[in-house]
C-alpha atoms as a PDB file:
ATOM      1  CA  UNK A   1     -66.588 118.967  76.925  1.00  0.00           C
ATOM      2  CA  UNK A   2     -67.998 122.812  77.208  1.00  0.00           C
ATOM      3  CA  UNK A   3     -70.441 123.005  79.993  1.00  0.00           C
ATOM      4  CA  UNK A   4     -73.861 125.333  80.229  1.00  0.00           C
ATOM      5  CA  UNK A   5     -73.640 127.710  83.036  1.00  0.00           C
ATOM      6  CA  UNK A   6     -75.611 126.293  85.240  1.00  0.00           C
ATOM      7  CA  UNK A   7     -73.304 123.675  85.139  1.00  0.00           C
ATOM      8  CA  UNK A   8     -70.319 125.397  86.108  1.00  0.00           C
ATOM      9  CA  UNK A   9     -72.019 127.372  88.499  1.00  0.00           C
ATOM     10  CA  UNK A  10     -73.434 123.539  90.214  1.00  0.00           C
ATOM     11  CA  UNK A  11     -69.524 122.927  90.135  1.00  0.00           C
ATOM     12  CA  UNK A  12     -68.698 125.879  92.225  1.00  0.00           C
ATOM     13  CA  UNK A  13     -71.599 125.296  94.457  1.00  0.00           C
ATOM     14  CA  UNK A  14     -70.224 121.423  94.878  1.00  0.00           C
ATOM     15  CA  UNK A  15     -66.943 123.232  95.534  1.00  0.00           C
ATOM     16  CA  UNK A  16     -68.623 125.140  98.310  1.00  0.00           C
ATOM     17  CA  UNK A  17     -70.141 122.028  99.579  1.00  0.00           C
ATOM     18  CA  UNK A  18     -67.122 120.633  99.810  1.00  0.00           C
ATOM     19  CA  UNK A  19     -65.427 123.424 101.976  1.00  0.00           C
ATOM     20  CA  UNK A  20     -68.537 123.905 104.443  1.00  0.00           C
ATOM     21  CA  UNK A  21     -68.257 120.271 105.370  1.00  0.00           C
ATOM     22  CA  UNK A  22     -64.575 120.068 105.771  1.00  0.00           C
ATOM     23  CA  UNK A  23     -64.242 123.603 107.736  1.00  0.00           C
ATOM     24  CA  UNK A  24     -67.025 121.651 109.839  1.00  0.00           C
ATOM     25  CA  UNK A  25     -64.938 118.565 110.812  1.00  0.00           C
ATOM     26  CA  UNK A  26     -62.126 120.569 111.173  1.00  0.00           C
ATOM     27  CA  UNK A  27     -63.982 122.657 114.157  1.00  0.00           C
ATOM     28  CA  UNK A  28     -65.516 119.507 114.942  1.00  0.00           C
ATOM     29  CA  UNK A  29     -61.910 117.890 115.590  1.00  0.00           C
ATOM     30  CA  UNK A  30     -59.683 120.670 116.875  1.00  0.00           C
ATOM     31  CA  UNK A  31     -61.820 123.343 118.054  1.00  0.00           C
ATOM     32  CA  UNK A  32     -64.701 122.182 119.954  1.00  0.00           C
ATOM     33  CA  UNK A  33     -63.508 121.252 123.862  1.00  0.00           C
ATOM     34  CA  UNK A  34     -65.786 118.446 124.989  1.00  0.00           C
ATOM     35  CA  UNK A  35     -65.641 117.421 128.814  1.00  0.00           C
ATOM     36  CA  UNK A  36     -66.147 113.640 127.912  1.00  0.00           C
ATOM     37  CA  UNK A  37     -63.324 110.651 129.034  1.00  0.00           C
ATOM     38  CA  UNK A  38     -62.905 109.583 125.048  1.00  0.00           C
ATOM     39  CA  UNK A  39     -61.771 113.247 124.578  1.00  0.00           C
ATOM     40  CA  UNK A  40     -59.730 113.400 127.967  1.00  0.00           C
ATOM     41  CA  UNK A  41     -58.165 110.241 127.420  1.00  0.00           C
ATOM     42  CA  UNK A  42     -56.719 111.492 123.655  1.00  0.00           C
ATOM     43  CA  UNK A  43     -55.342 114.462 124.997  1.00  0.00           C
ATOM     44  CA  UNK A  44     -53.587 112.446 128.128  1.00  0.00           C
ATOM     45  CA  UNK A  45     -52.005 110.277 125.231  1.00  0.00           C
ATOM     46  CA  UNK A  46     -49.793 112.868 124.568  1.00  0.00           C
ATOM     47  CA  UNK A  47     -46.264 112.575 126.483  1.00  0.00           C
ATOM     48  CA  UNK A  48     -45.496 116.067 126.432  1.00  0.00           C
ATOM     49  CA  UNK A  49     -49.032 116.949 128.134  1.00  0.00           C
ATOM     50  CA  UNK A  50     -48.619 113.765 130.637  1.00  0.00           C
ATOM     51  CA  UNK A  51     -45.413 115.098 132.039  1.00  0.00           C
ATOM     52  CA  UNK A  52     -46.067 118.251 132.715  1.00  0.00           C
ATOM     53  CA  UNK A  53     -49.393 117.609 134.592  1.00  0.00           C
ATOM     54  CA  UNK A  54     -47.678 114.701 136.511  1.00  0.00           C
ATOM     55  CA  UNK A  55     -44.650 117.454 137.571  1.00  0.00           C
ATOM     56  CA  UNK A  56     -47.042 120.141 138.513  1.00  0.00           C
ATOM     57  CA  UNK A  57     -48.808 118.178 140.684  1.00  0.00           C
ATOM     58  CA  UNK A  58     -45.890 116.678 142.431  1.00  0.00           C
ATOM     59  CA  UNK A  59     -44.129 119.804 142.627  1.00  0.00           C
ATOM     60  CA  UNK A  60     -47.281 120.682 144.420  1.00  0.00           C
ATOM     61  CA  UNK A  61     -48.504 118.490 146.129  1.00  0.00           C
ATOM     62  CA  UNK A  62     -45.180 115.922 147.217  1.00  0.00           C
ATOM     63  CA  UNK A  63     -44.118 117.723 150.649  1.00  0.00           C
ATOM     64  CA  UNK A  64     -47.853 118.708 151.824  1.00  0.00           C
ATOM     65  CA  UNK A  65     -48.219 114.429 150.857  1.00  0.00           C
ATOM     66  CA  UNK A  66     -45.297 113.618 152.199  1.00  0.00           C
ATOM     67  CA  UNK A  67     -43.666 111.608 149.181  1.00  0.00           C
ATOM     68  CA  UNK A  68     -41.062 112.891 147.083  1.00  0.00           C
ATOM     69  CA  UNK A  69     -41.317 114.298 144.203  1.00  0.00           C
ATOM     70  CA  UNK A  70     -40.055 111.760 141.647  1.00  0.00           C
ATOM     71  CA  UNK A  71     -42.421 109.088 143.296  1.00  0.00           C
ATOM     72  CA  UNK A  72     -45.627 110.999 142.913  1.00  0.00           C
ATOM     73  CA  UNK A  73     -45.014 112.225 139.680  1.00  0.00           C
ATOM     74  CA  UNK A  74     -44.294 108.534 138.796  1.00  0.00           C
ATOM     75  CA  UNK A  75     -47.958 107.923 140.137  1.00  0.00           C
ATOM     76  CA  UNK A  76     -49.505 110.609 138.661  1.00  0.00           C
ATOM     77  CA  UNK A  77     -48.148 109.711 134.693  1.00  0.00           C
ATOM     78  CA  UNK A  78     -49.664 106.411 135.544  1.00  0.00           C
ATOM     79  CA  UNK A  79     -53.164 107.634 136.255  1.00  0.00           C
ATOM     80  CA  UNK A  80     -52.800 109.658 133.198  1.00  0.00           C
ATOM     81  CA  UNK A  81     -52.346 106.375 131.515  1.00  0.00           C
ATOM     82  CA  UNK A  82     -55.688 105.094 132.419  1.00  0.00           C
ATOM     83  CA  UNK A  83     -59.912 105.062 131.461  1.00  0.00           C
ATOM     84  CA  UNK A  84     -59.852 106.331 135.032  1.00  0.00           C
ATOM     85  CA  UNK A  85     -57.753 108.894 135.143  1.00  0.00           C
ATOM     86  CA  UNK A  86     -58.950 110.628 131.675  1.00  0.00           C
ATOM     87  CA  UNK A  87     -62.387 110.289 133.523  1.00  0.00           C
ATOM     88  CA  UNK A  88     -61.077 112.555 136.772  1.00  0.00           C
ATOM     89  CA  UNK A  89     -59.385 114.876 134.655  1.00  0.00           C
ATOM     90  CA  UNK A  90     -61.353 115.393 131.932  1.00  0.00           C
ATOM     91  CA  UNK A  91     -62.932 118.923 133.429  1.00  0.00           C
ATOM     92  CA  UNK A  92     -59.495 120.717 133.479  1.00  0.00           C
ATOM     93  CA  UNK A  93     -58.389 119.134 130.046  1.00  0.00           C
ATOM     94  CA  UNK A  94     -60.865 120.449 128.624  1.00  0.00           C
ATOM     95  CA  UNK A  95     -60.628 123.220 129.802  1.00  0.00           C
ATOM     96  CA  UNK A  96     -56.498 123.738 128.832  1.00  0.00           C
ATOM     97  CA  UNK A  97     -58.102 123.348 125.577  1.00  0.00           C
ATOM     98  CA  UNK A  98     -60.858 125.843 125.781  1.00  0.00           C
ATOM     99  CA  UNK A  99     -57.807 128.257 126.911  1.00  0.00           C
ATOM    100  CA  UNK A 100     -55.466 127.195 124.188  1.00  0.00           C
ATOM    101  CA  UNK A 101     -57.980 128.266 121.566  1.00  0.00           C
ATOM    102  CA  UNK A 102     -59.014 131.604 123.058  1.00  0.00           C
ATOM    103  CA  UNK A 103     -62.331 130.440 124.225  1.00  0.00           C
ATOM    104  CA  UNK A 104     -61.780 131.727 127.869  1.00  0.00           C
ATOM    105  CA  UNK A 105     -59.516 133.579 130.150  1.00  0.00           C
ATOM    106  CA  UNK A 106     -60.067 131.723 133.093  1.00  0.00           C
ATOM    107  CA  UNK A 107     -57.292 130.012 134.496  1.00  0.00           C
ATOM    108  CA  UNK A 108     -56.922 126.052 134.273  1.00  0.00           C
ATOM    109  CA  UNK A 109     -56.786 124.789 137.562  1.00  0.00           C
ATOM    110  CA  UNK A 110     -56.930 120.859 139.147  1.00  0.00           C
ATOM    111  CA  UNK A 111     -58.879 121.223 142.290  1.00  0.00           C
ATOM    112  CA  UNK A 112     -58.683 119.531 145.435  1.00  0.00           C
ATOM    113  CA  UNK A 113     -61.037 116.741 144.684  1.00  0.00           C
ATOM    114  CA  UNK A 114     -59.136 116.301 141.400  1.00  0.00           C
ATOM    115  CA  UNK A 115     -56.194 116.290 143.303  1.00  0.00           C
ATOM    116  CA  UNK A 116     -57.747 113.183 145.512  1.00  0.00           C
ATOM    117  CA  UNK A 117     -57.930 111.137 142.366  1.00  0.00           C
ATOM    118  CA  UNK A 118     -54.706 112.036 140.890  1.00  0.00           C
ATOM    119  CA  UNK A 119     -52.617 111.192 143.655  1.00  0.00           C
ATOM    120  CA  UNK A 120     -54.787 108.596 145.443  1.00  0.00           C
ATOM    121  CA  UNK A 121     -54.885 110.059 148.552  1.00  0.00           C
ATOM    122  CA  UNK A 122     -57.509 112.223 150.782  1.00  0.00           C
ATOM    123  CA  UNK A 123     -54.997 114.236 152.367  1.00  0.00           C
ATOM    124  CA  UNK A 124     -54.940 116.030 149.162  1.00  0.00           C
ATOM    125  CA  UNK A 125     -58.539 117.504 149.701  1.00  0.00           C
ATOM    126  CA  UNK A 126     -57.214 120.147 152.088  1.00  0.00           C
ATOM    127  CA  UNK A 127     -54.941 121.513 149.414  1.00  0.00           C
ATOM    128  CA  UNK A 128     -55.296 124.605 147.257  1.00  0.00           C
ATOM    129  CA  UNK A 129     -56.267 124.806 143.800  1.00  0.00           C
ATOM    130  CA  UNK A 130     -53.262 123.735 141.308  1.00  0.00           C
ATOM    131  CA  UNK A 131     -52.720 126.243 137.958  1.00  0.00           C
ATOM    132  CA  UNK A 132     -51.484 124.491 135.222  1.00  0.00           C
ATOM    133  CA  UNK A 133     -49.245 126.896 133.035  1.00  0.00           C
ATOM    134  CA  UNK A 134     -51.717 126.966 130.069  1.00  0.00           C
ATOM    135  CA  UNK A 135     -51.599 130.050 127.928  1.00  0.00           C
ATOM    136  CA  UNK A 136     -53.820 131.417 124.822  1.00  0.00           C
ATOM    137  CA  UNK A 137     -52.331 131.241 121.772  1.00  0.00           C
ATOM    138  CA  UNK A 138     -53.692 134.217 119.126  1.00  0.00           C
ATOM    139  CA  UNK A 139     -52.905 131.669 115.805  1.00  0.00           C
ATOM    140  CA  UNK A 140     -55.604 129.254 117.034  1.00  0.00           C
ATOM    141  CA  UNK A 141     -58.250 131.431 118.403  1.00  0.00           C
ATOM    142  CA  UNK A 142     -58.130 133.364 114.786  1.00  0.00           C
ATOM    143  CA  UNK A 143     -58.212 129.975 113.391  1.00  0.00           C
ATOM    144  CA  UNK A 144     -60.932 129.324 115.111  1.00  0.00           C
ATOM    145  CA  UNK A 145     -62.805 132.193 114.179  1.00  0.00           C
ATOM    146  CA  UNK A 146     -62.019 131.734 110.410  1.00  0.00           C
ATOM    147  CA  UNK A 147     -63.217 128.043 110.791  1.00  0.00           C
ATOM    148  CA  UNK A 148     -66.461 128.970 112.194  1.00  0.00           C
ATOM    149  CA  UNK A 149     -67.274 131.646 109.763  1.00  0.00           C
ATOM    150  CA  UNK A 150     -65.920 129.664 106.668  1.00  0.00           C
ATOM    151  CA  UNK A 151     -68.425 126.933 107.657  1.00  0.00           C
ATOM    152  CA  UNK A 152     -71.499 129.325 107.811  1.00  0.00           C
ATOM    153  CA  UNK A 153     -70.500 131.138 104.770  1.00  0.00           C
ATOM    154  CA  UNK A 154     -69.856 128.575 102.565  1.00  0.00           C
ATOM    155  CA  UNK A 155     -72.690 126.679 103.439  1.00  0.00           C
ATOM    156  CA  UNK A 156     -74.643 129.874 102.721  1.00  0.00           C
ATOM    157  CA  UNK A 157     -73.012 130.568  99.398  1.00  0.00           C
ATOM    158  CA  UNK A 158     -73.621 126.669  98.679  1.00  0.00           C
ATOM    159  CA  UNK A 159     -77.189 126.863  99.016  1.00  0.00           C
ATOM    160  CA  UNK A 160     -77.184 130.407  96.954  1.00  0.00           C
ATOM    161  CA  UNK A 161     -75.312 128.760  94.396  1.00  0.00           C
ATOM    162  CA  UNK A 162     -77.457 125.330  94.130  1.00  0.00           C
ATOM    163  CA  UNK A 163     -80.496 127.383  93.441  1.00  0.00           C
ATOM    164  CA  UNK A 164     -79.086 129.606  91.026  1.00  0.00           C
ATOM    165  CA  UNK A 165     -77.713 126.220  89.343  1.00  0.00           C
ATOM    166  CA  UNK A 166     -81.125 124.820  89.062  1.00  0.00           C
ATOM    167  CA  UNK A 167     -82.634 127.825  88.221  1.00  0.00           C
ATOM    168  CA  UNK A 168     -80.569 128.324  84.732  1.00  0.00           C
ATOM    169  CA  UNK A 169     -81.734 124.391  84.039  1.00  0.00           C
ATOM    170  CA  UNK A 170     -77.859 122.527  83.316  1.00  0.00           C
ATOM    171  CA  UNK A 171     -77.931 120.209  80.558  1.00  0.00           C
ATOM    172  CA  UNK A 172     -78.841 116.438  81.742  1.00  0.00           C
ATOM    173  CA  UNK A 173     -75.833 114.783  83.211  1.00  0.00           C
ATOM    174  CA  UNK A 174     -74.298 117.922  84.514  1.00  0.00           C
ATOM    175  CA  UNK A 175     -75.915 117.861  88.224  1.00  0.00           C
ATOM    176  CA  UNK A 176     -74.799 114.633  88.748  1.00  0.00           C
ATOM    177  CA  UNK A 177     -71.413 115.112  87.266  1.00  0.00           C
ATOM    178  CA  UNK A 178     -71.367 118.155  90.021  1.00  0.00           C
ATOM    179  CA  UNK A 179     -72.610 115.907  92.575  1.00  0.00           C
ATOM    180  CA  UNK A 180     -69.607 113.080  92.188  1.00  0.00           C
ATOM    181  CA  UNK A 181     -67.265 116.301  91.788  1.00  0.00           C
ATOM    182  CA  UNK A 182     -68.355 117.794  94.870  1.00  0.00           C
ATOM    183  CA  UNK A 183     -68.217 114.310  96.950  1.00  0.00           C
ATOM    184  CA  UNK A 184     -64.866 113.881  95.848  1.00  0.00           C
ATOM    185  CA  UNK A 185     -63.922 117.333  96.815  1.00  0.00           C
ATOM    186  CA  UNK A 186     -65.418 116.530 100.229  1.00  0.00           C
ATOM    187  CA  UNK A 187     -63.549 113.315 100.738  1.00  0.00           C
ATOM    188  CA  UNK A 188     -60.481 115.174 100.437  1.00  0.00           C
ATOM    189  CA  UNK A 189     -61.180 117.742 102.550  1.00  0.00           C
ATOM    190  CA  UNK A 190     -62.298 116.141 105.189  1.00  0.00           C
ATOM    191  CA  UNK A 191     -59.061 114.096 104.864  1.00  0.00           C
ATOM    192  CA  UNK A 192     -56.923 117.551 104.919  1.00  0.00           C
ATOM    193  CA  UNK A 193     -58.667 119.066 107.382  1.00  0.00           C
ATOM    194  CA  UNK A 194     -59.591 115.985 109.461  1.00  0.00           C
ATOM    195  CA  UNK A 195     -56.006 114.794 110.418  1.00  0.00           C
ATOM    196  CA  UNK A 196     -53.820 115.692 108.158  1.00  0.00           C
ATOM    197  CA  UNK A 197     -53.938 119.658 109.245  1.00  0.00           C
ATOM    198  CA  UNK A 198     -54.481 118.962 112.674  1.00  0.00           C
ATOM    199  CA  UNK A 199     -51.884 116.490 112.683  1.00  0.00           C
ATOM    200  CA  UNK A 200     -48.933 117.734 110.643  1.00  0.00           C
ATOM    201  CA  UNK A 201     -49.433 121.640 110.561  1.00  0.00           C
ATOM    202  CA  UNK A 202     -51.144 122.708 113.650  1.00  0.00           C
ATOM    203  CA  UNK A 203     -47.981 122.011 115.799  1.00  0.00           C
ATOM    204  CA  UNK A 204     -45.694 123.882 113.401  1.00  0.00           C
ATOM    205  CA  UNK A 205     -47.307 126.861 114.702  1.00  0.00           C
ATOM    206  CA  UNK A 206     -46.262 127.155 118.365  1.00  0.00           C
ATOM    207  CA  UNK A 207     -44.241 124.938 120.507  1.00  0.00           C
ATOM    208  CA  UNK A 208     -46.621 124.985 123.490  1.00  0.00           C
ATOM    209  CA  UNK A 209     -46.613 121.778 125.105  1.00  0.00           C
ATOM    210  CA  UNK A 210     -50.966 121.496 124.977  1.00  0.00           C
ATOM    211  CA  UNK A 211     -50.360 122.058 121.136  1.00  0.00           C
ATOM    212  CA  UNK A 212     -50.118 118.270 121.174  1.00  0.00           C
ATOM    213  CA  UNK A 213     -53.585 117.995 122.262  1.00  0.00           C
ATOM    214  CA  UNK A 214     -53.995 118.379 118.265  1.00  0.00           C
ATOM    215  CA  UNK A 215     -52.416 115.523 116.678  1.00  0.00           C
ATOM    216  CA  UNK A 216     -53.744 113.678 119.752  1.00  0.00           C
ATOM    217  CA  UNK A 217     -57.738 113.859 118.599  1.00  0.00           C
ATOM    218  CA  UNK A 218     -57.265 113.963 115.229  1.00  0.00           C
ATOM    219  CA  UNK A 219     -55.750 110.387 115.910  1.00  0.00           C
ATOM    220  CA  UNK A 220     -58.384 109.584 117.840  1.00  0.00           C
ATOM    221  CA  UNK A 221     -61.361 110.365 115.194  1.00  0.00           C
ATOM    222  CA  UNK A 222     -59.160 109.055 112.727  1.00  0.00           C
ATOM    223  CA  UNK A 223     -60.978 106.161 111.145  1.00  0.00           C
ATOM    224  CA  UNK A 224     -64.073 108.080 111.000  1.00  0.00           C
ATOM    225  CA  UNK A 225     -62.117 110.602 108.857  1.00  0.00           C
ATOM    226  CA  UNK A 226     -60.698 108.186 107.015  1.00  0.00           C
ATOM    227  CA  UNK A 227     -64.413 106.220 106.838  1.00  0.00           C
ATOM    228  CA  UNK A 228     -66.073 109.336 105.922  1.00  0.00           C
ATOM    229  CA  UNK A 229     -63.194 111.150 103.535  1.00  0.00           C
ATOM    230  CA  UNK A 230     -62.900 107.720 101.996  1.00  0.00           C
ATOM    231  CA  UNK A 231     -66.020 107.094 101.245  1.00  0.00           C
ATOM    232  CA  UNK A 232     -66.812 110.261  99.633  1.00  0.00           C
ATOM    233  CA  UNK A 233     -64.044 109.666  97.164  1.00  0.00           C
ATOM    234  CA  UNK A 234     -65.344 106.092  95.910  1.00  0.00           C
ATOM    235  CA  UNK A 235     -68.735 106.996  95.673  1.00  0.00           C
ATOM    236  CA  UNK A 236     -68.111 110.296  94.074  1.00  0.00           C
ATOM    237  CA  UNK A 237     -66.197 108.990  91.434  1.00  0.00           C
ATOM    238  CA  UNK A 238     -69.009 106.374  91.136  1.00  0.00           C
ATOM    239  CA  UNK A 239     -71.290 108.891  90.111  1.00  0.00           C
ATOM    240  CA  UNK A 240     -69.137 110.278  87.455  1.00  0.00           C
ATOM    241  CA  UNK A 241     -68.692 107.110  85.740  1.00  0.00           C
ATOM    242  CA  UNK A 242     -71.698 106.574  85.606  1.00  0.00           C
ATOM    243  CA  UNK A 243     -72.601 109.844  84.893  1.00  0.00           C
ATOM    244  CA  UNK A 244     -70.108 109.449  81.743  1.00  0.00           C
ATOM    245  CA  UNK A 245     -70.937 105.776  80.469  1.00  0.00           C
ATOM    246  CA  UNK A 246     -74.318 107.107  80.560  1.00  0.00           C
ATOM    247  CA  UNK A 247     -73.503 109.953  78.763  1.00  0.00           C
ATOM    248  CA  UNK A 248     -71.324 107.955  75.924  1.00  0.00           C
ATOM    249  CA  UNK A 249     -74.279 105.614  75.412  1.00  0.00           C
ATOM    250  CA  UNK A 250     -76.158 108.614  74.242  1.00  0.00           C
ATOM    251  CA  UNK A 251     -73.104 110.596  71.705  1.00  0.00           C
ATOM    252  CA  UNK A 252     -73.153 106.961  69.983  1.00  0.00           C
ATOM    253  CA  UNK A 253     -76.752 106.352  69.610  1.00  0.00           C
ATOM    254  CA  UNK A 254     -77.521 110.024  68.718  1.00  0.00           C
ATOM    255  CA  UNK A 255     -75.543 110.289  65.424  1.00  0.00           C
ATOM    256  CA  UNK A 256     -77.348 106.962  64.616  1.00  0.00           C
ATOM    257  CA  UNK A 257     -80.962 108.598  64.724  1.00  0.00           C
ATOM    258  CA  UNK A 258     -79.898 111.751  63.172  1.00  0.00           C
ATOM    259  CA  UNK A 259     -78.690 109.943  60.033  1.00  0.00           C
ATOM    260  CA  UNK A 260     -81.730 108.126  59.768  1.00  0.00           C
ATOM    261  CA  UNK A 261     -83.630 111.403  59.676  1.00  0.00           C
ATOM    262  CA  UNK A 262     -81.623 112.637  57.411  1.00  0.00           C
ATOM    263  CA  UNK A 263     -82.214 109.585  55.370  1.00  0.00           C
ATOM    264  CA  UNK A 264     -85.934 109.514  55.573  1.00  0.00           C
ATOM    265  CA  UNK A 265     -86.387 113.192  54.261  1.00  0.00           C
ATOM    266  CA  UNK A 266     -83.974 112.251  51.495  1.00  0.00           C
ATOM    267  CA  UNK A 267     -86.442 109.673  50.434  1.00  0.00           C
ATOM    268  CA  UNK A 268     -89.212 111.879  50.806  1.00  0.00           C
ATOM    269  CA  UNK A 269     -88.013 114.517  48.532  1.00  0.00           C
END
């Protein structure tokens, strides 16, 4: 079926839609550190991230505690394990993700009162600051910057492209066939860039250890992606059936009235 103008140009501007929202989630998911125990407690479910905070506090900590190494570090994976112990170290885990990203320079460090509720004792409040060995990597802070700046562009580009749609007046049926095109689009991006980017391609890129922190939320916001991305498909493709039976009714009644007319000037000549 050939479409008016300002019916392709509604497409494009669903398109748009489409990529503002999903460049959202995908900052929402991967590149916004929060300092909250949900968030904490997804990045601690990673292994990789769980050992090496356990060994670089008992490699710390064990002789100024006076336990050995392995038996502290044994300790310290299980608060990792815990509500709890996401709740104590959700400051510094955010902020090894905040440094992953580019977002600071500072270093991550587990204070002394962090220490206390890490390794369960108050001994450890005399102790100096640990560093974790968390390090900026350049992929993600320019992939951070691109995300940011393809949300606010396509959103504006969206909008430009909605009015300019209207403007030119589409035939009837075509907004709302660019509406159910454009929610569709959306539920699969959000889908892409929800978990399955985060998840899959994100730790292709380096093999940091705090890469993992990645996978880790996407998992954990997971069945709202999956709610939302869902969603989007079923109730864009909805629209454009019923955009279409709608549509059909009118081809096969219109044919009907036109040879009628035809008819009735017949008679009258």
């Amino acid at each position: 079926m050939r479409r008016s103008l300002g019916g392709l140009i509604l497409l494009v501007s669903g398109g748009f839609f489409a990529l503002a929202i999903s460049s959202f989630w995908l900052e929402r998911v991967s590149f916004s550190p929060e300092i909250n125990t949900d968030s904490a407690y997804a990045i601690l479910g990673d292994e990789d991230i769980q050992r090496q905070i356990a060994s670089v506090v008992a490699g710390a900590d064990a002789q100024e505690l006076g336990l050995s190494p392995a038996d502290l570090q044994v300790l310290v994976t299980q608060v990792t394990r815990i509500r709890e112990g996401a709740t104590e170290m959700r400051v510094f885990t955010a902020a090894a993700h905040d440094k992953l990203i580019g977002g600071t320079e500072e270093p991550v460090v587990i204070t002394p009162s962090e220490q206390v509720q890490i390794t369960r004792t108050e001994r450890a409040a005399v102790l100096p600051a640990i560093t974790l060995p968390v390090q900026r990597v350049a992929a993600f802070d320019v992939l951070a910057s691109i995300t940011r700046w393809t949300t606010l562009v396509s959103l504006g580009l969206a909008l430009l492209t909605l009015l300019l749609g209207v403007i030119l007046r589409p035939e009837r049926g075509e907004f709302m066939f660019a509406l159910g095109t454009g929610l569709m689009a959306t539920g699969v991006g959000l889908i892409l860039f929800g978990y399955l980017i985060p998840t899959f391609v994100f730790p292709l890129i380096s093999d940091d250890i705090w890469v993992g922190l990645f996978p880790s939320l996407a998992t954990h916001r997971v069945t709202l992606t999956l709610a939302g991305g869902l969603g989007s498909i079923v109730l864009g493709a909805a629209v454009i059936l019923f955009t279409g039976g709608r549509r059909q009714r009118r081809q096969r009644s219109t044919p009907l009235a036109a040879t009628r007319y035809r008819e009735q000037r017949s008679w009258s000549n």
